[in-house]
Structure formats: structure tokens, C-alpha cells
Protein backbone atom coordinates (compact mmCIF):
# COMPACT_ATOMS: atom_id res chain seq x y z
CA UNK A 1 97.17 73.88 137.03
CA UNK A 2 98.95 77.13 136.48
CA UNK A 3 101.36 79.05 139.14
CA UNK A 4 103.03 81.98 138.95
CA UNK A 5 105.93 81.11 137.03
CA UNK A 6 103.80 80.01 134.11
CA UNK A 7 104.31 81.75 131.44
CA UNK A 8 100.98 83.74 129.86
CA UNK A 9 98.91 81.71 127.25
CA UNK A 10 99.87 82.55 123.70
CA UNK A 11 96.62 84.18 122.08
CA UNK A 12 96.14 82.06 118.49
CA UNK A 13 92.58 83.72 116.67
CA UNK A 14 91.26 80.86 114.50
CA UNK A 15 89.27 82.36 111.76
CA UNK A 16 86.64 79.97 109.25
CA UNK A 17 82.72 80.49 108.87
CA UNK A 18 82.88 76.69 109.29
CA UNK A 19 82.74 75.58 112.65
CA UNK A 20 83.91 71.66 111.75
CA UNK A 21 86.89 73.77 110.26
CA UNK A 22 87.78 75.99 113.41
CA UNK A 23 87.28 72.84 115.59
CA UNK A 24 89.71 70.46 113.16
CA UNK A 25 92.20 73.23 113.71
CA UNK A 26 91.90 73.44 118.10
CA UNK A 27 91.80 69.33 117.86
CA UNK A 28 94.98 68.93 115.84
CA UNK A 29 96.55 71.94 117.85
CA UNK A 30 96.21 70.91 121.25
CA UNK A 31 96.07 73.54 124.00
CA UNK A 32 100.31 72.96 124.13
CA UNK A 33 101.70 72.46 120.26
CA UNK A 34 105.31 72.52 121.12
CA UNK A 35 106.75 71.35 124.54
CA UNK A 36 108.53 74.28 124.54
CA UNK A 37 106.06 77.18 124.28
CA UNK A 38 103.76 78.59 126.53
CA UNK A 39 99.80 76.68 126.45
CA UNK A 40 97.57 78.40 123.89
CA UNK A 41 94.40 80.16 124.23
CA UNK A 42 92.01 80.46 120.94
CA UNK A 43 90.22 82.71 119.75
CA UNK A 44 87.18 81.39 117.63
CA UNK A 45 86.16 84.12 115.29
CA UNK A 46 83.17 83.48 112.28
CA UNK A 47 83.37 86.86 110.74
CA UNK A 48 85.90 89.20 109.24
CA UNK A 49 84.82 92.63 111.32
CA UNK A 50 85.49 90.77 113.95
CA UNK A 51 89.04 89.40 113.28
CA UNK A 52 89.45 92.47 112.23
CA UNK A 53 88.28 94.03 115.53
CA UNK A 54 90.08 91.45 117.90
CA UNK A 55 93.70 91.52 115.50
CA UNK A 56 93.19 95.78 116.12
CA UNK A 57 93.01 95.21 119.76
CA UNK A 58 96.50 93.70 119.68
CA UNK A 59 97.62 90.51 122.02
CA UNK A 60 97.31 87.83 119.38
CA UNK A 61 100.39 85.52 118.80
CA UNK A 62 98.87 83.82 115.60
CA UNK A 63 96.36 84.46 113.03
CA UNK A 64 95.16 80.89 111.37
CA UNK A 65 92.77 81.86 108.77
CA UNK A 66 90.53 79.89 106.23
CA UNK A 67 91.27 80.54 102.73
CA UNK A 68 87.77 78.66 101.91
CA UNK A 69 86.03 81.15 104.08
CA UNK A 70 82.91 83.14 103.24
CA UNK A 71 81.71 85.72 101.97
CA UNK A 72 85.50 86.93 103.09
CA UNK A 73 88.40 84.70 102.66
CA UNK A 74 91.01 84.49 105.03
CA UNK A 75 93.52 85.09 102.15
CA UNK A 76 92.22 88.32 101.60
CA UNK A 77 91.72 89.37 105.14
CA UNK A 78 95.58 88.23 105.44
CA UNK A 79 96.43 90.94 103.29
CA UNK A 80 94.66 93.32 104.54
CA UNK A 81 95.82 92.66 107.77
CA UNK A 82 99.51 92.74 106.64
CA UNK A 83 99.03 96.04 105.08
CA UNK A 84 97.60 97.74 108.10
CA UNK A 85 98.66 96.70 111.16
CA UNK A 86 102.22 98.17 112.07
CA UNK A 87 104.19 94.76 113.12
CA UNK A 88 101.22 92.08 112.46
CA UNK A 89 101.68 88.38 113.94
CA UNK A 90 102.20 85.92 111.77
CA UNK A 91 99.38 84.66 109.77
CA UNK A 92 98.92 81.16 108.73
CA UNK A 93 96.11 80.47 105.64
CA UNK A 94 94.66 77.47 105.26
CA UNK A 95 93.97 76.98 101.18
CA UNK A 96 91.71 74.59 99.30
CA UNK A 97 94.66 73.14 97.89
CA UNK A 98 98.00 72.57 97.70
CA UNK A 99 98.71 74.30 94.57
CA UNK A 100 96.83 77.84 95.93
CA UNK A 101 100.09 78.13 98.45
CA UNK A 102 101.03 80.79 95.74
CA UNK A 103 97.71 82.51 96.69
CA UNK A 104 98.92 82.78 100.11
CA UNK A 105 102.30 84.06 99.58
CA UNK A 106 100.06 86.71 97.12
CA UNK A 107 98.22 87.66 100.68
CA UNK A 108 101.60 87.64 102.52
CA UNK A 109 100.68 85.06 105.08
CA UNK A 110 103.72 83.65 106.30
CA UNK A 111 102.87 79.96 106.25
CA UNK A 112 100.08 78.11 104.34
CA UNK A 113 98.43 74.51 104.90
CA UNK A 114 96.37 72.74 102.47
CA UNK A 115 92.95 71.17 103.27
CA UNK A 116 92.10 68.44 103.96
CA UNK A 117 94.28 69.75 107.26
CA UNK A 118 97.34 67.08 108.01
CA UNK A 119 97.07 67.48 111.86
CA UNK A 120 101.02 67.04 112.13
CA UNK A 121 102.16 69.32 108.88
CA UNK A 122 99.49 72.03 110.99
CA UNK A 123 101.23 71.98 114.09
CA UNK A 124 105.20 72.05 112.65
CA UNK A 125 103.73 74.98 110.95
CA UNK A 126 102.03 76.79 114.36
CA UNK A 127 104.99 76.02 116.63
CA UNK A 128 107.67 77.73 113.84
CA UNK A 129 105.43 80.97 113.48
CA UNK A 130 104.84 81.02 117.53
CA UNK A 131 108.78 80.41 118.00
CA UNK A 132 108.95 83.76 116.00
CA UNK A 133 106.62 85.26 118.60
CA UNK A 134 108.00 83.96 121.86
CA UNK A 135 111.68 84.51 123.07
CA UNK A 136 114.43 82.14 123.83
């Protein structure tokens, strides 16, 4: 139950061809990560013209990405992203591995968790890119 003094729903896209993987990533979220920030509304997106399309229309808080994605990867759609989009979110890759977090720092993402997802190290890393988003 929402009233006016509710502040508006932070837009998170969740990008994987997988739906098991987008789902994994809305279960372990929650629709509130962080007592302290606004509820969250996702954005489930299977294909890169359309995170493309929805990151061009602007409003999104978060990127999440799947590096295992295909035929595009979220890695390189990060990149892309980063390089043309004046003032992007942040983007958060998920990676096959803990050892391809130099793969997402490659893309510029600006956080990276390894599958299998750890519901807990997911969320620390959501609320700390949406605290970058929201203010004070």
C-alpha cells in the first residue's frame, strides 16, 4: 500500500536469455533490497535491442546483466552501454565465474557477481550501486 509520500519505485532492468536466471535475480532481490531505498520495479528484458531500447528511453536506476547471456553477453552490452549513453546507471554483470570479474571491469560495469548467484553478496552489491542513484 503506497500513499503519496512514497517515494517512486527505483526502475532495476534485469537482462539474461535465461529465465531461471532473471527469476534467481528478482527472488534474491526482493521488491525492497535495502530498508532504506525506495521498493523496486524490474524490468525483465531477453534480448539486447531491447535493453538497448528500454536503457535509451532513460528512467532505469540499475542495469543487472548476464555475462553468460546469448547470442549477446551482458558484458559486452555493458560496454556498449557505457560508451554511449551520456551519464549511464550503474551496471552490475553477472560472470560465469569468479575469476572473469576482470572481464567486467574490461566492460566497465561497476560491480560484478559470480554465478552460481550468492543471494546476500547480490543484494550488498544492488543496494551500494542504487545508494549511488538515490539521494540522502
Amino acid at each position: 500500500m503506497s500513499d503519496a509520500t512514497s517515494p517512486a519505485p527505483l526502475k532495476v532492468l534485469v537482462y539474461s536469455d535465461d529465465v531461471n536466471t532473471r527469476q534467481q535475480v528478482i527472488l534474491a532481490l526482493g521488491r525492497r533490497p535495502h530498508p532504506d531505498l525506495p521498493e523496486v520495479e524490474y524490468v525483465e528484458v531477453a534480448t539486447e535491442p531491447v535493453v538497448i531500447k528500454v536503457m535509451d528511453a532513460g528512467g532505469v536506476a540499475l542495469a543487472i546483466l548476464d555475462g553468460e547471456a546469448a547470442p549477446a553477453g551482458g558484458m559486452g552490452i555493458a560496454k556498449q552501454l557505457k560508451d554511449e549513453i551520456y551519464n549511464c546507471p550503474p551496471v552490475l554483470v553477472l560472470t560465469g565465474r569468479p575469476q572473469d570479474a576482470w572481464l567486467a571491469t574490461w566492460s566497465r560495469a561497476d560491480g560484478a557477481v559470480a554465478h552460481p548467484l550468492d543471494p546476500i553478496e547480490l543484494a550488498q552489491t544492488v543496494v551500494t550501486l542504487l545508494r549511488s542513484r538515490v539521494p540522502a
